[in-house]
N, C-alpha and C. Protein backbone atom coordinates (compact mmCIF):
# COMPACT_ATOMS: atom_id res chain seq x y z
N UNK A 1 147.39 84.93 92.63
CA UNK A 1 146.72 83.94 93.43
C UNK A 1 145.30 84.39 93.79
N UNK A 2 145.25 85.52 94.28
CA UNK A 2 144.03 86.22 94.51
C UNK A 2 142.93 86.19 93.35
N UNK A 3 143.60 86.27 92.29
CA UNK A 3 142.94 86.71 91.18
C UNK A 3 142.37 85.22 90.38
N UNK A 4 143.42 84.27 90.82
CA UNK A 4 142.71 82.61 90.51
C UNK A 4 141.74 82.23 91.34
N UNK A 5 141.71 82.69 92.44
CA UNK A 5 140.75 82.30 94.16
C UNK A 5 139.50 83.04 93.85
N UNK A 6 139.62 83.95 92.63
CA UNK A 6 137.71 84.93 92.84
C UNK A 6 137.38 84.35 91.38
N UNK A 7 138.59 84.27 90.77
CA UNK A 7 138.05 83.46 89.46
C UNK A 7 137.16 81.93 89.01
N UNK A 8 137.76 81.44 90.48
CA UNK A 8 137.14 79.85 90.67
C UNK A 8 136.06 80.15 91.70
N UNK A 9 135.71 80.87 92.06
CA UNK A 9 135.02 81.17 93.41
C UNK A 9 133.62 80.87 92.50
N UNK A 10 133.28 81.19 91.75
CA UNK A 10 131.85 80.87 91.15
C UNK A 10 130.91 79.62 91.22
N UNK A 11 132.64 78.40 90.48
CA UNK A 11 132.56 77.23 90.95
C UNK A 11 132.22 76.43 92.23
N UNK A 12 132.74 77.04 93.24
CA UNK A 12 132.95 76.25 94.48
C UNK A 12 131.74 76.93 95.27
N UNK A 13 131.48 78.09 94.93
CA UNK A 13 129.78 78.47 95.31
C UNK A 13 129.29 78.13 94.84
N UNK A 14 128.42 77.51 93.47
CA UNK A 14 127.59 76.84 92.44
C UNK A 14 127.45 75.64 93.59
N UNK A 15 128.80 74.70 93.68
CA UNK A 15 128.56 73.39 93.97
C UNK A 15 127.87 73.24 95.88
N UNK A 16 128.22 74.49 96.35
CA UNK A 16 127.77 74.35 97.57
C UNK A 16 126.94 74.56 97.79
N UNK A 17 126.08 75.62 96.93
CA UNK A 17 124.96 76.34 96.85
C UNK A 17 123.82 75.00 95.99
N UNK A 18 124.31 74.64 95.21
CA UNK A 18 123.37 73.06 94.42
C UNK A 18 123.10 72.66 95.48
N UNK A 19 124.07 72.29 96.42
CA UNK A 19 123.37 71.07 97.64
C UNK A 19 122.64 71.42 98.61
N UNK A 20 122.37 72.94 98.78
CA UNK A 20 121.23 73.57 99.61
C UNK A 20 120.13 73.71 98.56
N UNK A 21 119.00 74.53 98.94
CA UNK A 21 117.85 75.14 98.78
C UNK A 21 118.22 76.10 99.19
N UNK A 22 117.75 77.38 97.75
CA UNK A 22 118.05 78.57 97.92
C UNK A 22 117.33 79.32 99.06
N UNK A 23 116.06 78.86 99.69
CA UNK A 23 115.42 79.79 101.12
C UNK A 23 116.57 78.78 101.94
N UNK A 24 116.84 78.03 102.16
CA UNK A 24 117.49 77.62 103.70
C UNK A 24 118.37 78.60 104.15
N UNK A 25 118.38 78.80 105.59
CA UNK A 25 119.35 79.82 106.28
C UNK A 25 119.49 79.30 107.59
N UNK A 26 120.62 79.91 107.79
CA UNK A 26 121.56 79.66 109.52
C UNK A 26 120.14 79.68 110.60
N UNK A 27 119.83 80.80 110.71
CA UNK A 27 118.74 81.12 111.57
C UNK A 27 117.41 82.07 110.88
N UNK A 28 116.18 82.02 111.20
CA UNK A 28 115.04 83.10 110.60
C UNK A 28 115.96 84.37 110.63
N UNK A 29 116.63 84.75 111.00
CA UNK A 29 116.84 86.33 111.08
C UNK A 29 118.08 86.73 110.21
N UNK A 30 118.89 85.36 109.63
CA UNK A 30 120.24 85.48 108.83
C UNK A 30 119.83 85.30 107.33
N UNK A 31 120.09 85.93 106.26
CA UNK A 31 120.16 85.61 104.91
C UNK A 31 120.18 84.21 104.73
N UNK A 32 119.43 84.29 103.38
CA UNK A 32 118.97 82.86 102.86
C UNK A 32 120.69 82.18 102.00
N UNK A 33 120.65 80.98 101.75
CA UNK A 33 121.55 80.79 101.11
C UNK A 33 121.55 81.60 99.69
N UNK A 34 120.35 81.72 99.05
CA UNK A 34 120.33 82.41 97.74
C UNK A 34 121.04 84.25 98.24
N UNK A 35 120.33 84.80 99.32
CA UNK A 35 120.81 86.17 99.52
C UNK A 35 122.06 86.25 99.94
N UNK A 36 122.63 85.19 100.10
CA UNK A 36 124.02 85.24 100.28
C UNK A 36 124.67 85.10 99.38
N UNK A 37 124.81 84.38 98.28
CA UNK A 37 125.10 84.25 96.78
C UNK A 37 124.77 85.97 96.09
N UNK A 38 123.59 85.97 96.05
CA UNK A 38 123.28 87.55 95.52
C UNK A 38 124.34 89.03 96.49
N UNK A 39 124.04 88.76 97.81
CA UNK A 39 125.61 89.55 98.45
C UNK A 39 126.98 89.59 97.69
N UNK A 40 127.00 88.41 97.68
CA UNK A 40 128.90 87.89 97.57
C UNK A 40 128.84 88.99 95.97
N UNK A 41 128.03 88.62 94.97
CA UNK A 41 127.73 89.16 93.33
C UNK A 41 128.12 90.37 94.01
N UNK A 42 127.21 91.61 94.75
CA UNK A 42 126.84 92.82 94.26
C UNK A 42 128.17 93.46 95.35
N UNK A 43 128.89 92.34 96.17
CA UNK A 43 130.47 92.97 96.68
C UNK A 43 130.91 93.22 95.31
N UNK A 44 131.29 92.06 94.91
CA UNK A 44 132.45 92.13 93.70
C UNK A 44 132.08 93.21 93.18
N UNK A 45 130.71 92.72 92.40
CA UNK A 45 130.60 93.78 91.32
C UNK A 45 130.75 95.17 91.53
N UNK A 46 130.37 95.73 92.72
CA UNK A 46 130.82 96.99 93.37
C UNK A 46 132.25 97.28 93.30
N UNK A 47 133.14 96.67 93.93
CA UNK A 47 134.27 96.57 93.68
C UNK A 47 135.41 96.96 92.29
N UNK A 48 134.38 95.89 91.52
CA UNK A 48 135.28 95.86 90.23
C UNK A 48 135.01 97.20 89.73
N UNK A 49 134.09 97.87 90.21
CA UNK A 49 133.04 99.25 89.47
C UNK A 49 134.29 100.55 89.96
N UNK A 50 134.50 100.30 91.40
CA UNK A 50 135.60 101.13 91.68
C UNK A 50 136.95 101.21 91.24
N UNK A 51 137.13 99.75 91.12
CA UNK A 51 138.46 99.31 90.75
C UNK A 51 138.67 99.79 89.58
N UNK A 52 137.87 99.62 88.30
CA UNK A 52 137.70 100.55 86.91
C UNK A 52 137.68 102.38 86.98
N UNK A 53 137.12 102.71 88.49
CA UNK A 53 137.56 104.19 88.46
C UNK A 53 138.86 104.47 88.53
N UNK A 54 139.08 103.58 89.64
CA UNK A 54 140.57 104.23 89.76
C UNK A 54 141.45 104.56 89.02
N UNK A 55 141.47 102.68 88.27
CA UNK A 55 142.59 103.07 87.27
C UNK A 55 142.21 103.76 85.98
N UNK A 56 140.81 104.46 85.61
CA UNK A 56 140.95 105.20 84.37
C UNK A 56 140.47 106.39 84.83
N UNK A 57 140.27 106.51 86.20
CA UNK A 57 140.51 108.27 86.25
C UNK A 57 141.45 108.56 87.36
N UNK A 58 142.22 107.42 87.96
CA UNK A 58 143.45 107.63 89.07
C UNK A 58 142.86 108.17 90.51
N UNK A 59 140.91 108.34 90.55
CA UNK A 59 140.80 108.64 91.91
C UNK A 59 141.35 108.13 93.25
N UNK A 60 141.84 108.30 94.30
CA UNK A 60 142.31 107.62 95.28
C UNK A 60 140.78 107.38 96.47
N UNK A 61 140.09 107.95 96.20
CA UNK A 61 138.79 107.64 97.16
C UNK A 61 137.65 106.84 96.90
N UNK A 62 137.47 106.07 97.85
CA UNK A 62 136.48 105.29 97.43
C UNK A 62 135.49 105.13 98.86
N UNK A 63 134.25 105.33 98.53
CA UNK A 63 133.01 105.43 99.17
C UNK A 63 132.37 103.94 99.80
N UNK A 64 131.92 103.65 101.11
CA UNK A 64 131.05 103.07 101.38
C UNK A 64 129.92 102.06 101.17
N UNK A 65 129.02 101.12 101.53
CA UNK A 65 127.72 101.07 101.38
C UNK A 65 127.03 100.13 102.14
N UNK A 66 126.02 100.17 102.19
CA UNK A 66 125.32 99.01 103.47
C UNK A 66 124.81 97.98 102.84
N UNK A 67 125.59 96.73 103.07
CA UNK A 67 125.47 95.13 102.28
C UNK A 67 123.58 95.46 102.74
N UNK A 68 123.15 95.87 104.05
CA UNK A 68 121.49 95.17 103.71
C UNK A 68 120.65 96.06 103.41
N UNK A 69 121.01 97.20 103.08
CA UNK A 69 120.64 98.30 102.76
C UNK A 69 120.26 98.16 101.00
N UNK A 70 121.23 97.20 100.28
CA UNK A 70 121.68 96.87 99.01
C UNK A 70 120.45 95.84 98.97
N UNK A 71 120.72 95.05 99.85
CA UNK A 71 119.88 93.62 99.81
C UNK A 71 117.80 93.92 99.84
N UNK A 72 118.35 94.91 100.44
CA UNK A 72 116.33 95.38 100.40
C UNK A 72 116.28 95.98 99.33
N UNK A 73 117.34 96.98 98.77
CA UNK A 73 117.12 97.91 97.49
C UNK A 73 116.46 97.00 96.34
N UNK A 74 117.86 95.57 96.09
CA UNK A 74 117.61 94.44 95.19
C UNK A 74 116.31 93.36 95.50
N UNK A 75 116.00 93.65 96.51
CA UNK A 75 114.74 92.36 96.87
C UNK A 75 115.53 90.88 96.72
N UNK A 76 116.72 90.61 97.54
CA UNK A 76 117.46 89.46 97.66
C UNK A 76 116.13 88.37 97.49
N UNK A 77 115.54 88.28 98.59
CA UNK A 77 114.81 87.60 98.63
C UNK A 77 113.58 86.96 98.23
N UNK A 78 113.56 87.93 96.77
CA UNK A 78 113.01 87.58 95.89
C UNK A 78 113.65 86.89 94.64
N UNK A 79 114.60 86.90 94.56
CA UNK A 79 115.98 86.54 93.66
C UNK A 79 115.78 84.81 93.82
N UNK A 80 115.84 84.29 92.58
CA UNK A 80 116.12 82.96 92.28
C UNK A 80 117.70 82.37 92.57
N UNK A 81 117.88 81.32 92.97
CA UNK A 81 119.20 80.56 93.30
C UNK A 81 119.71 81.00 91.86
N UNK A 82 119.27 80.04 90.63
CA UNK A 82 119.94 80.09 89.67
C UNK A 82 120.39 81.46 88.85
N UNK A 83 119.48 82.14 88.89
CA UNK A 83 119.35 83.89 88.59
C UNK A 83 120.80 84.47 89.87
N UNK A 84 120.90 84.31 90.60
CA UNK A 84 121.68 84.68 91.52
C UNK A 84 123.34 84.08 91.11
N UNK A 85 123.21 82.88 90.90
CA UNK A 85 124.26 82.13 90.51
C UNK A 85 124.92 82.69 89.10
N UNK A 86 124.10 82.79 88.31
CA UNK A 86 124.52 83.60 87.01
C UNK A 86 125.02 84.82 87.39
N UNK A 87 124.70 85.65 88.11
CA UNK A 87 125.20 87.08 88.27
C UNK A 87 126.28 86.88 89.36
N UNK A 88 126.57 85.87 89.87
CA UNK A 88 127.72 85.75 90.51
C UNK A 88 129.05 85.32 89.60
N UNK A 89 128.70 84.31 88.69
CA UNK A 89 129.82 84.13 87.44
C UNK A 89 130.19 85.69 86.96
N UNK A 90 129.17 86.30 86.51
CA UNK A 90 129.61 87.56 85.91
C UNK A 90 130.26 88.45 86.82
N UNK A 91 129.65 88.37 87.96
CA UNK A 91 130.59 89.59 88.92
C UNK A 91 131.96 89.31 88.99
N UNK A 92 131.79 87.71 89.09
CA UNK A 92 133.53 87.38 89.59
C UNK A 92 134.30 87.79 88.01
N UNK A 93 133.85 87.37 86.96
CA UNK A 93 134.66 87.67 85.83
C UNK A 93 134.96 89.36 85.78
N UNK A 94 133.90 90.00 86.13
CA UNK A 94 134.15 91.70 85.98
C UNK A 94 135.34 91.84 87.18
N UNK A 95 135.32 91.67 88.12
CA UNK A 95 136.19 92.07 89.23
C UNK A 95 137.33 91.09 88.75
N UNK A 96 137.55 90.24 88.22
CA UNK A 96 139.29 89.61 87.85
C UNK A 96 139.38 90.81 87.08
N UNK A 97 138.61 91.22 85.91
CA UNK A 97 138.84 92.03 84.55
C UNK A 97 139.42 93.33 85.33
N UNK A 98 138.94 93.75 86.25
CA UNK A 98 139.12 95.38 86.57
C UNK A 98 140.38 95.37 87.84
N UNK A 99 140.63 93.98 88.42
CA UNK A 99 141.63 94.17 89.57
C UNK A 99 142.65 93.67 88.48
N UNK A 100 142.59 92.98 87.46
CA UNK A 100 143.93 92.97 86.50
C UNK A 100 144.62 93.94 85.93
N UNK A 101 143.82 94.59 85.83
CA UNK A 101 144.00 96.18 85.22
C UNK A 101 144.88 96.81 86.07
N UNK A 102 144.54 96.75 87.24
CA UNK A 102 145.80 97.69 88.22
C UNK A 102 146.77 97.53 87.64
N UNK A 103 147.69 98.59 87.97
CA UNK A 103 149.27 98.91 87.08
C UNK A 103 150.14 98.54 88.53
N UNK A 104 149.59 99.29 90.02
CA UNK A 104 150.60 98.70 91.29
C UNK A 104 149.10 98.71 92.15
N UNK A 105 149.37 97.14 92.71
CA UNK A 105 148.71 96.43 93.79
C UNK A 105 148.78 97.42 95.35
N UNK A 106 149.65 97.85 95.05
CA UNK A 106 150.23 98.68 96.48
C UNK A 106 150.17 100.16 96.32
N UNK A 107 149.54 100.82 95.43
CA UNK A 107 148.62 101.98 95.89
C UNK A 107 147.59 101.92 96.75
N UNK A 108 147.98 103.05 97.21
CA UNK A 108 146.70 103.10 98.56
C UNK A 108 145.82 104.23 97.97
N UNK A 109 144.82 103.65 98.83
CA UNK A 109 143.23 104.02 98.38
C UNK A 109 142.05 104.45 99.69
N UNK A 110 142.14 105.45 99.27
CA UNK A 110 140.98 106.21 101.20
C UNK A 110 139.67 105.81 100.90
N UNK A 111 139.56 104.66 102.09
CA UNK A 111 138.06 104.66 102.16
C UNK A 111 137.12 105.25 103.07
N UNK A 112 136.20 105.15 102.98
CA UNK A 112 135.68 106.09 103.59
C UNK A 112 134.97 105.86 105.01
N UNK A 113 135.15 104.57 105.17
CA UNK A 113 135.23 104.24 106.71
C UNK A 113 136.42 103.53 107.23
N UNK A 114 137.10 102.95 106.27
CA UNK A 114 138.09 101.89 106.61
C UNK A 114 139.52 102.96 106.59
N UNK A 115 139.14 103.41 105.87
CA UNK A 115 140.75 104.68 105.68
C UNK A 115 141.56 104.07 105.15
N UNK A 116 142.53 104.37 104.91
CA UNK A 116 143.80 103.99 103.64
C UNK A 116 143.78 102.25 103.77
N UNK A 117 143.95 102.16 102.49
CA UNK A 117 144.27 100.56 102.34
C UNK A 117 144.94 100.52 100.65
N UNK A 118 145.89 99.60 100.65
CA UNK A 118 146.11 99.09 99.62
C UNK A 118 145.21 98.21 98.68
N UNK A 119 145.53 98.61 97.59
CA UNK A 119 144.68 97.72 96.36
C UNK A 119 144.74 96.19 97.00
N UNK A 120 145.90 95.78 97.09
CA UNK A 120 146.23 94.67 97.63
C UNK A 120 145.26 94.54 98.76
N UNK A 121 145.40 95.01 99.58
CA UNK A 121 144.58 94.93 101.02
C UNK A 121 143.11 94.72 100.35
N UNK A 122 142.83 95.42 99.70
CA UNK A 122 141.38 95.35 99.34
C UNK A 122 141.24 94.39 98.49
N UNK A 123 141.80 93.40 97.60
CA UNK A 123 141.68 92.01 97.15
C UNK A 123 141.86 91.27 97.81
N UNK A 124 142.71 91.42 98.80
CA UNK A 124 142.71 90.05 100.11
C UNK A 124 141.37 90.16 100.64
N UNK A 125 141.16 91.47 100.82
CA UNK A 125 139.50 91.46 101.90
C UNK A 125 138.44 91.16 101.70
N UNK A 126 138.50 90.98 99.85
CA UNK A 126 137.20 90.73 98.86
C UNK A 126 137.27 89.39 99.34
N UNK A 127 138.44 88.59 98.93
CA UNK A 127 138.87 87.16 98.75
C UNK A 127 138.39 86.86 100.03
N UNK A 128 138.60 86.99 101.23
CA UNK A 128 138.59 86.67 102.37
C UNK A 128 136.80 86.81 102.49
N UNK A 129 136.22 87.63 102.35
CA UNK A 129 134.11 87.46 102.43
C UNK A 129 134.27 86.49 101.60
N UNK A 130 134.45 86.46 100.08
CA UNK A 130 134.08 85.80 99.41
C UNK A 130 134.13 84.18 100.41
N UNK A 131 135.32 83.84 100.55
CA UNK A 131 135.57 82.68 101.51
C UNK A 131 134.74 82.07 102.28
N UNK A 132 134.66 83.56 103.38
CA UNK A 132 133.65 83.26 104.44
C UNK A 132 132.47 83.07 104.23
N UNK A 133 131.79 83.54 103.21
CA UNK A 133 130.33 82.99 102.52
C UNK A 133 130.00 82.01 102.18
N UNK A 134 131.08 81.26 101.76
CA UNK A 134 130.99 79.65 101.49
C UNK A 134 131.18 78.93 102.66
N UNK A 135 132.09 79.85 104.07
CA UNK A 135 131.60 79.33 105.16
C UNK A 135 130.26 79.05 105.74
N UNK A 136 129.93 80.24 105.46
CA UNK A 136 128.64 80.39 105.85
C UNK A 136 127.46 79.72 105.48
N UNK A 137 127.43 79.28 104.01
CA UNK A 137 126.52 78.48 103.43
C UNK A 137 127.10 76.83 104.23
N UNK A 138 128.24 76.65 104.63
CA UNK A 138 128.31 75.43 105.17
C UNK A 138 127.59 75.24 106.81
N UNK A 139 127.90 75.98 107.02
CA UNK A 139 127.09 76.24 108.60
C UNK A 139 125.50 76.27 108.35
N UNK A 140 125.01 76.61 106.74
CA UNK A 140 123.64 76.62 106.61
C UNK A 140 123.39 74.86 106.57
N UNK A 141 124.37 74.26 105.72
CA UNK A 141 124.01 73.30 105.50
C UNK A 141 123.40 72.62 106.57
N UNK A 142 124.51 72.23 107.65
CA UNK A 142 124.72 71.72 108.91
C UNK A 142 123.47 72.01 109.50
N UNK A 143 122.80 72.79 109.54
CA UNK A 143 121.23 73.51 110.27
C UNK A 143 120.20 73.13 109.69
N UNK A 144 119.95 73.76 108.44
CA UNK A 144 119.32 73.07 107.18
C UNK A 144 117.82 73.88 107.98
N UNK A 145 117.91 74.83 108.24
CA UNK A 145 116.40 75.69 108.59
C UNK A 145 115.75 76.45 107.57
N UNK A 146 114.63 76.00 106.85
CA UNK A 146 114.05 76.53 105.99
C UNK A 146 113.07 77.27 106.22
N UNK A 147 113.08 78.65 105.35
CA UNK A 147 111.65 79.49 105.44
C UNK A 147 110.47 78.55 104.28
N UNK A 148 110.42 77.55 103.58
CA UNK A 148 109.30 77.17 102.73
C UNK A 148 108.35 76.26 104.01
């Protein structure tokens, strides 16, 4: 189920994300709808990056990172809607590809701030941002505050 919910997730961000403008945001100080699209990408894709360690070198640890720390590295806000949108199809396809791969959902895995969690736990938690981002772009809608 998880794995159909990040698979369609591309879709149902595309169509929410079409009906904004990629600068509109909640407030001046919150990510644009486009840097939120480019977020949601560089979770997964992070993710799926670990998720491929694990299961082909069996590490149990997995490391950290700062979503805006990422977002200044990438220049979100220089990032095009549609450019953003494309690398979100691909992230979600890499992260189905690498959380399919797990052999048991219910190995646990030390993170490094969160501390032990199941594989499982950690696809619900992806699934669950992913979610809330499309919340979030709806709450943009509703505001409709643009930086242009």
């Amino acid at each position: 189920m998880i794995l159909t919910s990040i698979g369609s997730y591309p879709d149902a961000m595309d169509q929410q994300a079409r009906s904004l403008h990629g600068p509109w945001r909640l407030n001046p100080q919150s990510w644009s709808v486009t840097e939120y699209v480019c977020h949601v990408s560089d979770s997964l894709r992070t993710w799926a990056e670990r998720m491929i360690g694990v299961v082909v070198t069996g590490t149990t640890d997995v490391d950290s990172f700062s979503p805006d720390e990422l977002a200044t590295a990438r220049r979100y806000g220089a990032s095009t809607l549609t450019g953003a949108l494309w690398g979100l199809r691909k992230a979600s396809q890499e992260w189905v590809e690498a959380f399919s791969s797990v052999r048991d959902p219910h190995s646990i895995l030390i993170h490094r701030v969160r501390g032990p969690q199941s594989i499982l736990e950690i696809a619900r938690g992806n699934e669950h941002d992913a979610l809330h981002h499309l919340w979030d772009l709806s709450r943009i809608q509703e505001t409709c505050v643009t930086t242009d």
